[in-house]
C-alpha atoms as a PDB file:
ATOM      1  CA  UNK A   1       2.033 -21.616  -4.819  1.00  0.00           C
ATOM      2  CA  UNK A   2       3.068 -22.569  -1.571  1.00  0.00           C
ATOM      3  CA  UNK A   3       6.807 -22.865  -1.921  1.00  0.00           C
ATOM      4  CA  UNK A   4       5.916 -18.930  -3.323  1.00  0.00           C
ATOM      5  CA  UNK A   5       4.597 -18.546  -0.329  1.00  0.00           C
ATOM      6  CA  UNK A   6       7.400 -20.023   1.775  1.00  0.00           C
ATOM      7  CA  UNK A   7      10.009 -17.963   0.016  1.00  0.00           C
ATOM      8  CA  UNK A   8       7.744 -14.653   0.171  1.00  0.00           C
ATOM      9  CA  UNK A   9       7.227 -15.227   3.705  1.00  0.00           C
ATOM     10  CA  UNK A  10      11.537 -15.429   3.659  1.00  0.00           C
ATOM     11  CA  UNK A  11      11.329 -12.301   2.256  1.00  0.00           C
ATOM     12  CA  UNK A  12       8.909 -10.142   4.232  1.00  0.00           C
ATOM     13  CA  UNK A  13      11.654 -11.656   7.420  1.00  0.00           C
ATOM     14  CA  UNK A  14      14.606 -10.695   5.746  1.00  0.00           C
ATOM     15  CA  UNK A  15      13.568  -7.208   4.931  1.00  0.00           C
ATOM     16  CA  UNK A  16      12.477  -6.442   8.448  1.00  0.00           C
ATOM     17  CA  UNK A  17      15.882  -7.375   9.583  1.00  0.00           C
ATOM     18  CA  UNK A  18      17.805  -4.491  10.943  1.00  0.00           C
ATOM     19  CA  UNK A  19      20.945  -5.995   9.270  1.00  0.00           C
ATOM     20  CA  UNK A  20      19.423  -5.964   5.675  1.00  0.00           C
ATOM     21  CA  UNK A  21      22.444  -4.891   2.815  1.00  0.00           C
ATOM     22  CA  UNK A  22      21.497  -3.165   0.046  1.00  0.00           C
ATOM     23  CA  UNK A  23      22.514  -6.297  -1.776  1.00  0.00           C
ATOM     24  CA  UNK A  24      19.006  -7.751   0.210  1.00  0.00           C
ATOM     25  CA  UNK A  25      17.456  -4.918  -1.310  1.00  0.00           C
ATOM     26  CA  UNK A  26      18.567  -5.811  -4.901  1.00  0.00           C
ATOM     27  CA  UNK A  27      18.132  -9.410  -4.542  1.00  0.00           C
ATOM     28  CA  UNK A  28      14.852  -8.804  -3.549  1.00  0.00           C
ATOM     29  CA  UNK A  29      13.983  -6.569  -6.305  1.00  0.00           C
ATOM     30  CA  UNK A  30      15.400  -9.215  -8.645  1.00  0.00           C
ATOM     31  CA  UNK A  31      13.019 -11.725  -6.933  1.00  0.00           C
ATOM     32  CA  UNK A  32       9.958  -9.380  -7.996  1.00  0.00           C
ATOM     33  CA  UNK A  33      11.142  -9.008 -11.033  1.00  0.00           C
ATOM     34  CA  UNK A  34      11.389 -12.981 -11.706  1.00  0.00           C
ATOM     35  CA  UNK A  35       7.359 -13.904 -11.848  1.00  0.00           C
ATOM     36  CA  UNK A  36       4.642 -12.287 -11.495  1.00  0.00           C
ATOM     37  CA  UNK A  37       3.378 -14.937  -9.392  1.00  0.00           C
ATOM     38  CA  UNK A  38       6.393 -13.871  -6.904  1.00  0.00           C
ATOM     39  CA  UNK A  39       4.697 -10.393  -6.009  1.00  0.00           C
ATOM     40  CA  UNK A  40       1.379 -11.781  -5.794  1.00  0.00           C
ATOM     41  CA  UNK A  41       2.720 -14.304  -3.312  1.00  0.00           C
ATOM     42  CA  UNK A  42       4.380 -11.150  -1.449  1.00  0.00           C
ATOM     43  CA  UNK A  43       1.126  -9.178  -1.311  1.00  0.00           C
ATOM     44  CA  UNK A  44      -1.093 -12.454   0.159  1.00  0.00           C
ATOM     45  CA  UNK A  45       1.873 -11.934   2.675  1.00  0.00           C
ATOM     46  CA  UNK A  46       2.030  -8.779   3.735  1.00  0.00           C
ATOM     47  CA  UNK A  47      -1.813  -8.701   3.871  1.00  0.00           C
ATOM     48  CA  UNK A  48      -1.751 -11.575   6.553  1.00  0.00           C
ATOM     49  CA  UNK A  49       1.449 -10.028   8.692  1.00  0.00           C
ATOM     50  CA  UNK A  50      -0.971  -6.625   8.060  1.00  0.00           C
ATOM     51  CA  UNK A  51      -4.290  -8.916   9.392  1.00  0.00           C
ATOM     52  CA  UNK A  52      -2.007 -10.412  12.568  1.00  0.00           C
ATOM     53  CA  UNK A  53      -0.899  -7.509  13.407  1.00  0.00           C
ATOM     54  CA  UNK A  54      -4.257  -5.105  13.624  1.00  0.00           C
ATOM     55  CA  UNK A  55      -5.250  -8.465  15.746  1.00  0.00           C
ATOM     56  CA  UNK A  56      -2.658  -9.771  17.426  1.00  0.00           C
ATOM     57  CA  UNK A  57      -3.679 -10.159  20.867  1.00  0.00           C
ATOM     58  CA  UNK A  58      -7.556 -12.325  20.193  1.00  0.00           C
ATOM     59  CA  UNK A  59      -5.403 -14.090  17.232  1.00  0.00           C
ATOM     60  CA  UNK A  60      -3.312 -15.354  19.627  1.00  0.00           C
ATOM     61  CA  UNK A  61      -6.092 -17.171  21.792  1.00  0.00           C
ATOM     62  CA  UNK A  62      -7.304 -18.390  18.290  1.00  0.00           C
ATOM     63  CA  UNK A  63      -4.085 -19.982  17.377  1.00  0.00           C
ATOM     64  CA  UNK A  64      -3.796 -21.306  21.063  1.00  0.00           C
ATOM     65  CA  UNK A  65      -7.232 -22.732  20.602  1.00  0.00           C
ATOM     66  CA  UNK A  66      -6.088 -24.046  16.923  1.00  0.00           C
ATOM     67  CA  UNK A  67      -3.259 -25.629  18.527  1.00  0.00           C
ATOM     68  CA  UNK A  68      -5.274 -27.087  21.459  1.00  0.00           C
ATOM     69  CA  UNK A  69      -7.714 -29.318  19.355  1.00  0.00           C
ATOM     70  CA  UNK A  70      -5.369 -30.349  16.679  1.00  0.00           C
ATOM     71  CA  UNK A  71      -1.738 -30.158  18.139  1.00  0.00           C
ATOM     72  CA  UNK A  72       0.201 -32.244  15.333  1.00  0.00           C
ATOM     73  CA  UNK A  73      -0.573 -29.392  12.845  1.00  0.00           C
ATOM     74  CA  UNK A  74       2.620 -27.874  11.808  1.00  0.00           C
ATOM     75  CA  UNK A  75       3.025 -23.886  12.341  1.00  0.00           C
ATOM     76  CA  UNK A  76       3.521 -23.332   8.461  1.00  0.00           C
ATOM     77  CA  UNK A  77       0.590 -24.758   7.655  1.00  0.00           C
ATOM     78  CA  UNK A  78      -1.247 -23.320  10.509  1.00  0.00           C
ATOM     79  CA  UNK A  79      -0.243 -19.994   9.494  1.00  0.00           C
ATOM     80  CA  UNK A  80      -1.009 -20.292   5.440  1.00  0.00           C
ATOM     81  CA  UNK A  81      -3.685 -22.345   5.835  1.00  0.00           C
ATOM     82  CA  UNK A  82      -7.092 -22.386   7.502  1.00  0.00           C
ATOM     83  CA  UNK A  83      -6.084 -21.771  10.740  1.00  0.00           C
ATOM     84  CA  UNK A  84      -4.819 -18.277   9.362  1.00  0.00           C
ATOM     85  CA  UNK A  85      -8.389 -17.409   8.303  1.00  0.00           C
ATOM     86  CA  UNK A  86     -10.404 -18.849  11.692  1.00  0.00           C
ATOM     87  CA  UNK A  87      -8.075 -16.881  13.621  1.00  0.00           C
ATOM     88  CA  UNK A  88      -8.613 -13.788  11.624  1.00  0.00           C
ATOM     89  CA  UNK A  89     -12.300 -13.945  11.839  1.00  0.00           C
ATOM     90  CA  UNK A  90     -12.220 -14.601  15.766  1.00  0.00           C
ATOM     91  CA  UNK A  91      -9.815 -11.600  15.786  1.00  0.00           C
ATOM     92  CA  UNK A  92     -11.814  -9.277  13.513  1.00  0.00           C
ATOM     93  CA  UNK A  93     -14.207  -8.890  16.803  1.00  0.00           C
ATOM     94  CA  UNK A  94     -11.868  -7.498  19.069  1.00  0.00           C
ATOM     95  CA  UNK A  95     -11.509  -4.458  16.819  1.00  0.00           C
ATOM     96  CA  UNK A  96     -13.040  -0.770  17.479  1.00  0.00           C
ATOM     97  CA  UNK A  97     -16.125  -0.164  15.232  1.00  0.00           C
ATOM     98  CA  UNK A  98     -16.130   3.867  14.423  1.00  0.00           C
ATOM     99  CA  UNK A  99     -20.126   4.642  14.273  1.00  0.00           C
ATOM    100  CA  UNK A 100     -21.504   5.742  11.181  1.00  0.00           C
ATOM    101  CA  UNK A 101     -21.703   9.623   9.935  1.00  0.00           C
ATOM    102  CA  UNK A 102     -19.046  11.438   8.176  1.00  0.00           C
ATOM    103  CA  UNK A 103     -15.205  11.153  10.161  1.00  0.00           C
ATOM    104  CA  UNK A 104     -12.145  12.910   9.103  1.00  0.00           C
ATOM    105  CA  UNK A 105      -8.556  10.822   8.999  1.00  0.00           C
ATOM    106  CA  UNK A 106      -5.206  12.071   9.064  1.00  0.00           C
ATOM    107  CA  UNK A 107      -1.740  11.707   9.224  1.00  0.00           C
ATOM    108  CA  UNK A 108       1.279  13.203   9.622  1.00  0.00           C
ATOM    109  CA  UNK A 109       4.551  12.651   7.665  1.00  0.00           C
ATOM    110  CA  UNK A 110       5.727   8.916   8.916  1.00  0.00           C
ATOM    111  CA  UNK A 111       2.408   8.019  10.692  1.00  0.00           C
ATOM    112  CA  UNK A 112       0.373   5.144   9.597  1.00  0.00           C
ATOM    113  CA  UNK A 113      -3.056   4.925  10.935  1.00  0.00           C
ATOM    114  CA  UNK A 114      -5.533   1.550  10.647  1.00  0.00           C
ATOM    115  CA  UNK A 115      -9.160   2.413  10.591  1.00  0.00           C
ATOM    116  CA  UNK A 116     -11.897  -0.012  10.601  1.00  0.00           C
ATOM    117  CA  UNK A 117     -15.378   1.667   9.300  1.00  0.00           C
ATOM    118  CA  UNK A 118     -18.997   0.382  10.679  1.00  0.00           C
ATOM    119  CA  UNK A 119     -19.833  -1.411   7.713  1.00  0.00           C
ATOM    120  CA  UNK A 120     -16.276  -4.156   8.389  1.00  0.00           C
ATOM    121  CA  UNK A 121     -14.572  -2.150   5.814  1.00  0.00           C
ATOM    122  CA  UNK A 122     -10.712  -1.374   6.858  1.00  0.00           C
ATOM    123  CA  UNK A 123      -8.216   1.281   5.951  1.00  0.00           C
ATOM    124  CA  UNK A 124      -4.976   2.235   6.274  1.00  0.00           C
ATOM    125  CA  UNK A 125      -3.424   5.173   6.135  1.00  0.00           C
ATOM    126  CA  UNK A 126       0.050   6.427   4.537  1.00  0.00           C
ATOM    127  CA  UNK A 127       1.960   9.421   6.138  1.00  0.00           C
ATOM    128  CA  UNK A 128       0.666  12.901   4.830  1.00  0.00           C
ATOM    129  CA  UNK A 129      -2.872  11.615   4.264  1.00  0.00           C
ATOM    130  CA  UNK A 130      -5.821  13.400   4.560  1.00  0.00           C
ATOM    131  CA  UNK A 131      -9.093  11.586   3.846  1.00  0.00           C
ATOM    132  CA  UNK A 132     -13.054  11.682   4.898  1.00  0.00           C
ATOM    133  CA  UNK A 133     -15.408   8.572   5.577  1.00  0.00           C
ATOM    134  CA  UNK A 134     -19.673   8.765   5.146  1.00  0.00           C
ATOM    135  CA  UNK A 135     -21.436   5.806   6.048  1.00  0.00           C
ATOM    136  CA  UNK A 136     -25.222   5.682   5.214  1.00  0.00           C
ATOM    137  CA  UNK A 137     -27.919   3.020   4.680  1.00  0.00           C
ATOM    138  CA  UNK A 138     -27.953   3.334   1.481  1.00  0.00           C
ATOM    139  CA  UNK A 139     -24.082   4.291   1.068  1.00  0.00           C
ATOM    140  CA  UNK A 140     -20.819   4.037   1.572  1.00  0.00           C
ATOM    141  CA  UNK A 141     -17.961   6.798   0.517  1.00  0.00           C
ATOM    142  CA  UNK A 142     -14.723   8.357   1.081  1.00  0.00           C
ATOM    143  CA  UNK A 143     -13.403  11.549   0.175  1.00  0.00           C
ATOM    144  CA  UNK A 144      -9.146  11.273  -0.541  1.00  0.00           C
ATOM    145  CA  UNK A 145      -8.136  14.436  -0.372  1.00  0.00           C
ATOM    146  CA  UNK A 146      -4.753  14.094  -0.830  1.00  0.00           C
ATOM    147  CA  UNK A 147      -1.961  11.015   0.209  1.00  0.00           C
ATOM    148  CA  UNK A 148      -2.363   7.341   0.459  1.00  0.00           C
ATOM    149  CA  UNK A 149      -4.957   4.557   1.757  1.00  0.00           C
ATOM    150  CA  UNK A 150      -5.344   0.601   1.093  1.00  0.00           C
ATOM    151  CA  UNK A 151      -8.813  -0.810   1.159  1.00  0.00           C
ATOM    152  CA  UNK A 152     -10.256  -3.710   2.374  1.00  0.00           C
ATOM    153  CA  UNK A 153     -13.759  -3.496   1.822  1.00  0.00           C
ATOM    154  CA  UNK A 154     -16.909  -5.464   3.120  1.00  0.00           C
ATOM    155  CA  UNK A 155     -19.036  -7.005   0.974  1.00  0.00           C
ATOM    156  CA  UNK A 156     -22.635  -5.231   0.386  1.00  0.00           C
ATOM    157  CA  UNK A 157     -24.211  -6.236  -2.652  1.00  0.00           C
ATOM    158  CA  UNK A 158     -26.898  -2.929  -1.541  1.00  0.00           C
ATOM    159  CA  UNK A 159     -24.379  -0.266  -0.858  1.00  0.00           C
ATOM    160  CA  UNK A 160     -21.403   0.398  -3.306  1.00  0.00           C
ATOM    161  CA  UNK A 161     -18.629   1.426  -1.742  1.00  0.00           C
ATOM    162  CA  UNK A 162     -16.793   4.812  -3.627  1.00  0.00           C
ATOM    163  CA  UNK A 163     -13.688   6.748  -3.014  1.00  0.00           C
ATOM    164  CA  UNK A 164     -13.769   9.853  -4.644  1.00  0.00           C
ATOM    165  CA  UNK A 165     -10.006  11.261  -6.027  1.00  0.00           C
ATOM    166  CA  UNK A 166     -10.488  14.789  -7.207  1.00  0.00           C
ATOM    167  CA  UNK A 167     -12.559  14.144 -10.919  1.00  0.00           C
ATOM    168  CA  UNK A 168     -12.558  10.327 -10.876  1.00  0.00           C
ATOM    169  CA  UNK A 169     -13.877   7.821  -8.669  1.00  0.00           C
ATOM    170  CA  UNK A 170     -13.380   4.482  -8.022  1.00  0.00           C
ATOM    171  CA  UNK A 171     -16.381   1.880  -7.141  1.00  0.00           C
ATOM    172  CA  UNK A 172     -16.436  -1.623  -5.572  1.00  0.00           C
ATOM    173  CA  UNK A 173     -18.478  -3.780  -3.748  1.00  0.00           C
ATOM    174  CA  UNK A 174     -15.888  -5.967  -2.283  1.00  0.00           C
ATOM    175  CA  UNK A 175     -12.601  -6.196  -2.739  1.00  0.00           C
ATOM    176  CA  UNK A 176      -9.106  -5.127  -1.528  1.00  0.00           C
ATOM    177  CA  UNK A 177      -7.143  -2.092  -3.270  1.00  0.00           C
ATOM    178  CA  UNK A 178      -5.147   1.197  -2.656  1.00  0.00           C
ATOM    179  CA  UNK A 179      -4.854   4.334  -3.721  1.00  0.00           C
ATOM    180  CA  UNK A 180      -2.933   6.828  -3.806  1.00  0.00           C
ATOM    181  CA  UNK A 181      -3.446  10.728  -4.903  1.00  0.00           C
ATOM    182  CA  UNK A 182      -0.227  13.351  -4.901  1.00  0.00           C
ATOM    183  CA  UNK A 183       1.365  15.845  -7.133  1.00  0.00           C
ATOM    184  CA  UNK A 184      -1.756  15.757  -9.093  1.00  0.00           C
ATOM    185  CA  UNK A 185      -1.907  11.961 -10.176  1.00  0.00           C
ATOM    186  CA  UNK A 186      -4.208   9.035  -8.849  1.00  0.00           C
ATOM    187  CA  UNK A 187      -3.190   5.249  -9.011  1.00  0.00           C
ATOM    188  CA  UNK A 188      -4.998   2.790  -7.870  1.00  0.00           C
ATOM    189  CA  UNK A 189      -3.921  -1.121  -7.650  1.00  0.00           C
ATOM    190  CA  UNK A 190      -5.807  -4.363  -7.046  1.00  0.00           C
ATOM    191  CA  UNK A 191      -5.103  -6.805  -4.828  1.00  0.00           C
ATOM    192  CA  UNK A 192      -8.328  -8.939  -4.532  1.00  0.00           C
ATOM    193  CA  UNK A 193     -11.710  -8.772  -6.156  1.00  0.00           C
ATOM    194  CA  UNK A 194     -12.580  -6.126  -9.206  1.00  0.00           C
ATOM    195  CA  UNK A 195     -13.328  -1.869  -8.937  1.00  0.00           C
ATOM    196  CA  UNK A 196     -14.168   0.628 -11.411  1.00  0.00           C
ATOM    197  CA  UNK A 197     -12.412   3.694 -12.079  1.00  0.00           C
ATOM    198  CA  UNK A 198     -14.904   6.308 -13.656  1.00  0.00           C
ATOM    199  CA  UNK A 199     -15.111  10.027 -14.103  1.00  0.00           C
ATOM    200  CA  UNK A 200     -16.666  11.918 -11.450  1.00  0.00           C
ATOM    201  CA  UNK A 201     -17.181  15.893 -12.402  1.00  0.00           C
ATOM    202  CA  UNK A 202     -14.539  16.093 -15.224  1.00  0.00           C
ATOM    203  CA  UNK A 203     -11.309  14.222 -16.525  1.00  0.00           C
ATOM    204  CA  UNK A 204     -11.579  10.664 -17.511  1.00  0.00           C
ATOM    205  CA  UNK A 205     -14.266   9.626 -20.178  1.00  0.00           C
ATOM    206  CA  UNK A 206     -14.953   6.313 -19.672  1.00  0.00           C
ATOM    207  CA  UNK A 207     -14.720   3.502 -17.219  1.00  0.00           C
ATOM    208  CA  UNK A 208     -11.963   1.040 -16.681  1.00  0.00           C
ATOM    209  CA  UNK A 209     -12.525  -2.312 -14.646  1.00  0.00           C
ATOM    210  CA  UNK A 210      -9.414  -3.222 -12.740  1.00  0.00           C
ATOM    211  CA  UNK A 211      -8.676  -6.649 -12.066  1.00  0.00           C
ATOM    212  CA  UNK A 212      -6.359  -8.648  -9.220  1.00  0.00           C
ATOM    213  CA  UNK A 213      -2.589  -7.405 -10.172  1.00  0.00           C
ATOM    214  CA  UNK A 214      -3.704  -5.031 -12.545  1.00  0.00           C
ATOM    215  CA  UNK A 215      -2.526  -0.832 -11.379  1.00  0.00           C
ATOM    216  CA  UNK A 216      -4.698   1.930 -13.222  1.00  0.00           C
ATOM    217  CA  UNK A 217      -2.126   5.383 -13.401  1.00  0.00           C
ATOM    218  CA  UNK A 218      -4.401   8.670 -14.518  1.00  0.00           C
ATOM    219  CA  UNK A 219      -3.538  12.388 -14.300  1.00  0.00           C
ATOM    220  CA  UNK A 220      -5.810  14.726 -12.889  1.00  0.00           C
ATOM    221  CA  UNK A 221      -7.332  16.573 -15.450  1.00  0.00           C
ATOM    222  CA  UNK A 222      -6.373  14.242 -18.610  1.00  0.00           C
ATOM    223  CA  UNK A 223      -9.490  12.233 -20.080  1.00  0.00           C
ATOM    224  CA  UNK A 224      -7.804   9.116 -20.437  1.00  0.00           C
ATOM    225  CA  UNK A 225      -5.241   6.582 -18.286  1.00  0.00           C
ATOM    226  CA  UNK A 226      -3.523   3.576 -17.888  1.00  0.00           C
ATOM    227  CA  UNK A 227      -3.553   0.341 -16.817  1.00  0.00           C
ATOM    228  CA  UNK A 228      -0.225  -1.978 -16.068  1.00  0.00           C
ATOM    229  CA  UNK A 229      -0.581  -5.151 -15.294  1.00  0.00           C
ATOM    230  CA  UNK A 230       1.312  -7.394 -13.004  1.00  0.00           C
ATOM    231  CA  UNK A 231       1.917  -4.338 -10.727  1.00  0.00           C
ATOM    232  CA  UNK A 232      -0.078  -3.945  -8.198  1.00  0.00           C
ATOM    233  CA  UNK A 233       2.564  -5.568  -5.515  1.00  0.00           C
ATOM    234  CA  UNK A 234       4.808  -2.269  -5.920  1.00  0.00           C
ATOM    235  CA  UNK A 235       1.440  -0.059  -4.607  1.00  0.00           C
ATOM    236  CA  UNK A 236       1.528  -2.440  -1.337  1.00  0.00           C
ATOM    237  CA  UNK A 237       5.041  -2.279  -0.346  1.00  0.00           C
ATOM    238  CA  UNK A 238       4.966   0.856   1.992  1.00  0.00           C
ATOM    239  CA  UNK A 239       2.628  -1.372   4.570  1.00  0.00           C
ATOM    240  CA  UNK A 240       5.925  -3.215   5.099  1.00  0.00           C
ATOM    241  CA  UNK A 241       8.208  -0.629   5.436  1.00  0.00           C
ATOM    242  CA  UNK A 242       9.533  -0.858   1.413  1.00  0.00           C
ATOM    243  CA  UNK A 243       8.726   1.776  -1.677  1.00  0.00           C
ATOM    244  CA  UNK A 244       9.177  -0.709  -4.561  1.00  0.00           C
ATOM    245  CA  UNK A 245       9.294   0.868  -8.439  1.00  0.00           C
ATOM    246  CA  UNK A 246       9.436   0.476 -11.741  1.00  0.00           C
ATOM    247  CA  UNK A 247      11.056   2.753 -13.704  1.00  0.00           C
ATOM    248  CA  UNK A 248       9.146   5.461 -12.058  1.00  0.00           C
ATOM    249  CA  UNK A 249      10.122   9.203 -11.717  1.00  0.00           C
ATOM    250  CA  UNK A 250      12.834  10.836  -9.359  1.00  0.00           C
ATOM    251  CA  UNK A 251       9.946  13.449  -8.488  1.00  0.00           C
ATOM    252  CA  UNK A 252       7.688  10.485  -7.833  1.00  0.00           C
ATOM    253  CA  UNK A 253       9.902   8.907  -5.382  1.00  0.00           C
ATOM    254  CA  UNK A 254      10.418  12.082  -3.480  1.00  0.00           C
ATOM    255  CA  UNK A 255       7.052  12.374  -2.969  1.00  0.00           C
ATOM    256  CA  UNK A 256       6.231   9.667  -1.370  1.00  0.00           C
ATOM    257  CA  UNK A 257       9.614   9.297   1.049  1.00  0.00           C
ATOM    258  CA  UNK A 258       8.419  13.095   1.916  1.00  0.00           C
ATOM    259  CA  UNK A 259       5.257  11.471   3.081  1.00  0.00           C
ATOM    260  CA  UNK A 260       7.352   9.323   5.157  1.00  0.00           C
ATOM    261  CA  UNK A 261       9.877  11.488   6.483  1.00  0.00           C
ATOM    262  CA  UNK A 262       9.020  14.791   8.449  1.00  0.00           C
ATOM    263  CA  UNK A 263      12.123  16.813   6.972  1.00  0.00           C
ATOM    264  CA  UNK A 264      11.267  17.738   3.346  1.00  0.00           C
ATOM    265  CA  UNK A 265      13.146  16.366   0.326  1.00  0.00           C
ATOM    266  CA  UNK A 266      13.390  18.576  -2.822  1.00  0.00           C
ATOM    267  CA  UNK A 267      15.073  17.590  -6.143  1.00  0.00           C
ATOM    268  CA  UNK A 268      17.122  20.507  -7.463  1.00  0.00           C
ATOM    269  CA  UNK A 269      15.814  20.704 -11.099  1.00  0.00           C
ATOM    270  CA  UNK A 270      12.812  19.554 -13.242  1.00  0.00           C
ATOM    271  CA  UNK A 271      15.929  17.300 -15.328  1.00  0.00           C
ATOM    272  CA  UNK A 272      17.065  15.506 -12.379  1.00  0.00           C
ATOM    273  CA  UNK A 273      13.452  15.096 -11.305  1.00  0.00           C
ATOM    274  CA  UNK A 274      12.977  12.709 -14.352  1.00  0.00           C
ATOM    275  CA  UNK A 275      15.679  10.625 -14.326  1.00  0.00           C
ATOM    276  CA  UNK A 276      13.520   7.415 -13.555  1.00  0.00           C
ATOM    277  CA  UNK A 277      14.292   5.071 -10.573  1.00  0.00           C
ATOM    278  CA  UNK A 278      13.788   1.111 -10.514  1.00  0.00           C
ATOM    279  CA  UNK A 279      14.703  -0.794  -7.590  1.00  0.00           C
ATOM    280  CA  UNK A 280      13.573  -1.189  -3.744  1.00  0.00           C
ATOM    281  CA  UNK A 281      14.514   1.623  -0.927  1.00  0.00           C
ATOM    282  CA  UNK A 282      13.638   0.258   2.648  1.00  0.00           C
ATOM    283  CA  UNK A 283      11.744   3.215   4.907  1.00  0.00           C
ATOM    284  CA  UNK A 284      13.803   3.018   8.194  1.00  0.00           C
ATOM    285  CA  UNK A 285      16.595   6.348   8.805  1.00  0.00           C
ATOM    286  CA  UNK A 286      15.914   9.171   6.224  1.00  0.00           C
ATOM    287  CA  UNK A 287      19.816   9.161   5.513  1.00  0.00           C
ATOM    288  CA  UNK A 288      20.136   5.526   5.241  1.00  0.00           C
ATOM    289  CA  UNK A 289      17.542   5.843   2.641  1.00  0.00           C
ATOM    290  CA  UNK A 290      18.923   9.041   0.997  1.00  0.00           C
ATOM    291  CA  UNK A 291      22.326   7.194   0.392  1.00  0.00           C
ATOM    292  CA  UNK A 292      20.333   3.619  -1.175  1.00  0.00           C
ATOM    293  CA  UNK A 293      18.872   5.909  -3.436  1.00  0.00           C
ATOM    294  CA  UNK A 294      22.130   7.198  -4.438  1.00  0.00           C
ATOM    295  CA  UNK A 295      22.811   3.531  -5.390  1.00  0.00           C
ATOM    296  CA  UNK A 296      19.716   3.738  -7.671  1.00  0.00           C
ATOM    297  CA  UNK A 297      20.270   7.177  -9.452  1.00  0.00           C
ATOM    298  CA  UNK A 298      23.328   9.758  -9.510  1.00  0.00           C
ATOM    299  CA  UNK A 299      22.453  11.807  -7.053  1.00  0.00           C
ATOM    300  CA  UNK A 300      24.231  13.319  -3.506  1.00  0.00           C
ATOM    301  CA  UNK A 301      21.940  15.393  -0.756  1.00  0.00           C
ATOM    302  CA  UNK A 302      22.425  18.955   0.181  1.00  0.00           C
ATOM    303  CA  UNK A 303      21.481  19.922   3.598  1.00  0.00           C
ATOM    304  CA  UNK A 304      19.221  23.225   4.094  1.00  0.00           C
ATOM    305  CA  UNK A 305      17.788  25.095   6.699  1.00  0.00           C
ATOM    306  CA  UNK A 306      14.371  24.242   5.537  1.00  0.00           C
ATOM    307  CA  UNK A 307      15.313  20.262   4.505  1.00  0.00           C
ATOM    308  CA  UNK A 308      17.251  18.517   2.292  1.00  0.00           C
ATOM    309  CA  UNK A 309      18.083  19.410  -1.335  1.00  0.00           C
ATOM    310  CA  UNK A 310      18.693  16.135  -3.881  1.00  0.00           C
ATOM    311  CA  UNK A 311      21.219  17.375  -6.486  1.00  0.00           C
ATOM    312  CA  UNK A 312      22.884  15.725  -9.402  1.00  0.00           C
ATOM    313  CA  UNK A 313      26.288  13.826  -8.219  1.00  0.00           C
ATOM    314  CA  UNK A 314      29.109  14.834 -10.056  1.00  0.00           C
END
């Protein structure tokens, strides 16, 4: 696991690099693609670059500390290893508590916020997300009204913690997961620990348990869904800047770059808008990612008054 690691670690580098090609992108997709193991090695990752960076400044005297009392320690190990995790607890108490009640979150097309709830609980926000937080004594719940949020929740055995999705609801105790709700459709992926997905006024009929790598896909309204496994890692990728899919929709992919990008994005007919899209687009200049998509489906933009019109390529 720890040459995974290494070579993940590569990765997350190499994609942050203003000189990646889209041949980075590709070989990077391919590199998913190759083991499962690979993308759960990326989202351990991402969730520590996610972790140093909400705490960067009290990490920092943590690792100096780290290095002070043990100074042969190499800066690999260091990192991966349990220095990582001392320095992320002595960093978790430089962070803002919000007090308790009910708060409203949200963002704007391209803005990321990290929230961190009373209970320890963290969030973070997608662009175009719109979401509500009660904290109680006796619970703990969020309201998604629309857009996209990872989890990393607290453990309390004596207060479930529930985000509600429209007519399903998903319920943990402790654990790390997103979700995501637009154009009518919820998905929610696991990273660490176990939830449940239930109904919650209508829709689904039954409960699914999600486990670590496993993604639950359910349409608002419909009684059933379901569950991939293997693929939660694509869920993760916008906290590092990358939309990563599998054979999902063109419609589906415009929806989330238009939560990225504060110029709309429209595809020109309900045909094109299925053509289905695998591969990796990296969020940095709307056009730059406008013409990798063209690498990924035959498509060319349009520019309009009100945004930009995606239309089948000749």
């Amino acid at each position: 696991m720890d040459d995974r690691l290494d070579e993940a670690g590569d990765w997350l580098v190499r994609l942050q690099s203003d000189a990646l090609s889209e041949e980075d992108a590709l070989a990077f997709d391919a590199w998913l693609a190759a083991s499962p193991e690979n993308g759960r090695a990326y989202d351990a990752v991402v969730a520590a670059s996610h972790e140093i960076d909400a705490n960067r400044m009290a990490l920092r005297l943590a690792l100096s500390a780290q290095r002070t009392r043990n100074p042969i320690v190499s800066r690999r190990r260091l990192f991966w290893g349990g220095g990582l995790a001392a320095a992320a607890i002595a960093a978790s108490a430089a962070i803002v508590v919000l007090p308790a009640g009910v708060q409203t979150y949200a963002t704007a097309p391209g803005e990321r916020q990290r929230i961190q709830l009373a209970d320890g609980s963290s969030l973070e926000l997608n662009g175009a997300t719109r979401l509500s937080a009660r904290m109680t004594g006796k619970m703990r719940r969020i309201e998604l009204e629309v857009g996209e949020a990872s989890f990393d929740v607290a453990h309390d055995a004596n207060r479930p913690f529930l985000v509600d999705t429209g007519d399903s609801a998903v319920r943990v105790v402790g654990t790390q997961f997103n979700v995501r709700r637009r154009g009518g459709r919820v998905a929610v992926a696991v990273a660490r620990g176990e939830v449940e997905v239930g109904p919650d006024g209508g829709g689904l009929r039954q409960h699914y348990r999600l486990r670590p790598g496993q993604r639950l896909d359910h349409a608002e309204g419909a009684t059933d869904a379901r569950i991939t496994s293997d693929a939660a890692q694509a869920a993760f990728g916008w906290r590092a800047g990358r939309l990563i899919y599998r054979n999902a929709t063109l419609g589906e992919v415009v929806e989330d770059l238009n939560a990225q990008f504060a110029r709309p994005m429209r595809v020109a007919d309900p045909r094109l808008a299925a053509v289905r899209v695998s591969g990796v687009l990296v969020l940095d200049d709307q056009q730059a990612v406008i013409r990798r998509l063209a690498l990924l489906t035959p498509i060319e933009a349009k520019e309009e008054s009100s945004g930009v019109l995606l239309q089948r390529a000749p």
